[in-house]
Protein backbone atom coordinates (compact mmCIF):
# COMPACT_ATOMS: atom_id res chain seq x y z
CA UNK A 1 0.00 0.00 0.00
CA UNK A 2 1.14 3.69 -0.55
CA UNK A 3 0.41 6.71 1.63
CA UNK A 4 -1.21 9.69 0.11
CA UNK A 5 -1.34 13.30 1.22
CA UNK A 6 -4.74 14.92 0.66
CA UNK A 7 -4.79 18.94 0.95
CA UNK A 8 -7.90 20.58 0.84
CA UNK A 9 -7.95 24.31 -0.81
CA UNK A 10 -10.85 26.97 -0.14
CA UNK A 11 -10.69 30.81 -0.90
CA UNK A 12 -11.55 31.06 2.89
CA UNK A 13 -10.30 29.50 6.19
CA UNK A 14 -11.64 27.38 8.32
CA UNK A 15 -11.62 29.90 10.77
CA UNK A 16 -13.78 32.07 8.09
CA UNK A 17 -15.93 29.64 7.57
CA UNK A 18 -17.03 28.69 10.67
CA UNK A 19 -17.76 32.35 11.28
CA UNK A 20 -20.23 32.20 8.64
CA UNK A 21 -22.39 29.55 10.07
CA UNK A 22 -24.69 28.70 13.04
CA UNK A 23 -23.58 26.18 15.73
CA UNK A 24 -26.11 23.23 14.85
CA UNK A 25 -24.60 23.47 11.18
CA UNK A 26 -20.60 23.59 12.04
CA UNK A 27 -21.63 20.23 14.17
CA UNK A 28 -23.40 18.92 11.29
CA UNK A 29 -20.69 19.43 8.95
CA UNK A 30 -17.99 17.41 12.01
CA UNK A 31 -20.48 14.65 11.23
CA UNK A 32 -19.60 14.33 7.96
CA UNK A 33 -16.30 14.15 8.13
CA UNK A 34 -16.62 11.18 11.14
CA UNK A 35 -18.48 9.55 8.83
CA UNK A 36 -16.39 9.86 5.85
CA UNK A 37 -13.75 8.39 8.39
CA UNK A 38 -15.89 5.57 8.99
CA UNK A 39 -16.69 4.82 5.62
CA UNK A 40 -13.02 4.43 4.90
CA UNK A 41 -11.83 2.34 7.71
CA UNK A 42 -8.18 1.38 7.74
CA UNK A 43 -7.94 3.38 4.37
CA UNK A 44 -7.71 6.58 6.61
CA UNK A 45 -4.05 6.89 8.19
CA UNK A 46 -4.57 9.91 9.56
CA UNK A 47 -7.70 12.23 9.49
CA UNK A 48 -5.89 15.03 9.73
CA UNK A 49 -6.51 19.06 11.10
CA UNK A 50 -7.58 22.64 9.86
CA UNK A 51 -3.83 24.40 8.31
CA UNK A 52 -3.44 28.02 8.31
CA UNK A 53 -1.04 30.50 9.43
CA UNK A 54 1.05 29.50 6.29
CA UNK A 55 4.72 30.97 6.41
CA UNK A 56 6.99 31.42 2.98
CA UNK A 57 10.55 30.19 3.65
CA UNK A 58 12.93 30.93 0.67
CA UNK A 59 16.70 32.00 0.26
CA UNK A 60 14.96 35.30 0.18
CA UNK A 61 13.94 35.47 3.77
CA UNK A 62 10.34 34.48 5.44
CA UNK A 63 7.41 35.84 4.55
CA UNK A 64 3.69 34.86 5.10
CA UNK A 65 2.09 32.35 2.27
CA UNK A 66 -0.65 33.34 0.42
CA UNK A 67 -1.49 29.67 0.40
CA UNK A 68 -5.12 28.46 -0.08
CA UNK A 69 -4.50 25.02 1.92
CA UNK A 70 -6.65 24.83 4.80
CA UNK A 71 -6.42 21.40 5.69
CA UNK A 72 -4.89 17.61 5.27
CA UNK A 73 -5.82 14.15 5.94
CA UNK A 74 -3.41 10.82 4.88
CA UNK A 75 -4.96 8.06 3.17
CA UNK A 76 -3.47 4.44 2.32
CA UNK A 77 -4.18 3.03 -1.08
CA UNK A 78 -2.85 0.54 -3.50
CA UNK A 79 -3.33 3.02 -6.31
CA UNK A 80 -3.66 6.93 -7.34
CA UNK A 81 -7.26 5.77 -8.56
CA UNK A 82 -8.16 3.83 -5.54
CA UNK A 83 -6.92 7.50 -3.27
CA UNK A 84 -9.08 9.31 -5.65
CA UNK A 85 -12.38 7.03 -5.28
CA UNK A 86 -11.52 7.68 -1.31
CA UNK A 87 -12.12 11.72 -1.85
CA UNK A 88 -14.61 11.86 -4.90
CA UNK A 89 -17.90 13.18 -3.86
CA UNK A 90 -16.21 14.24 -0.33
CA UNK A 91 -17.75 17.08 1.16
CA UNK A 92 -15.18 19.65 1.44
CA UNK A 93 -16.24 20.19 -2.07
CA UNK A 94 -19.58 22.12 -0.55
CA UNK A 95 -17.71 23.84 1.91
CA UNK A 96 -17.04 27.08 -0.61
CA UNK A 97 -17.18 28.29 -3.30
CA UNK A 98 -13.96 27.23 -5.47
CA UNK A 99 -13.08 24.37 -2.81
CA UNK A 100 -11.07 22.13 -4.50
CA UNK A 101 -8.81 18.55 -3.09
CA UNK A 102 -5.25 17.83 -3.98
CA UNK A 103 -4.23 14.50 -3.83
CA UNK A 104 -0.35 13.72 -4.01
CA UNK A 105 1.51 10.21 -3.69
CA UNK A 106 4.06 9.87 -1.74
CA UNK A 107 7.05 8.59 -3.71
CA UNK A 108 9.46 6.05 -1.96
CA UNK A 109 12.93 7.47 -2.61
CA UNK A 110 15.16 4.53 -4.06
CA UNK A 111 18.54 5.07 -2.46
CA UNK A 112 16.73 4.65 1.40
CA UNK A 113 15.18 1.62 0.50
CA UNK A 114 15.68 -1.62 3.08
């Protein structure tokens, strides 16, 4: 099985978000994501948190991100298509406007192979 990193992107942070809505409908969208983790089972590694505060590191200096990732969860498939069937439909899609899911694979590095 592979791990894969799943960011979530929205024009607006979590934070934001929550701002915008009453407390009976922030609870009922924490019910869908314990029941996407349900669904899933062992295929969830890691359910992940909210991001934000993103920070800029270059040879530049720091400076703050203008990043639009707001959150992350880790999966474990045997395939890019399996870790895609895991997040299609998912509900972070209705959380804004523009909301959109990355989905990268991590790539075993050949030299620190056992």
């Amino acid at each position: 099985m592979r791990k894969y990193i799943v960011l979530y992107t929205a024009p607006v942070t979590a934070t934001e978000r929550f701002a915008q809505v009453t407390r009976e409908e922030a609870q009922q969208g924490m019910q869908l994501w314990f029941d996407w983790k349900e669904k899933l089972g062992s295929g969830l590694v890691d359910m992940g948190m909210q991001l934000g505060n993103a920070m800029k590191v270059s040879k530049s200096g720091i400076s703050k991100s203008d990043s639009n990732i707001i959150g992350m969860s880790i999966l474990q498939a045997d395939s890019m298509d399996e870790a895609l069937e895991m997040v299609k439909g998912h509900h972070h899609l209705q959380w804004a406007e523009g909301a959109e899911i990355l989905v990268l694979e991590e790539m075993p590095i050949p030299e620190m192979q056992a």
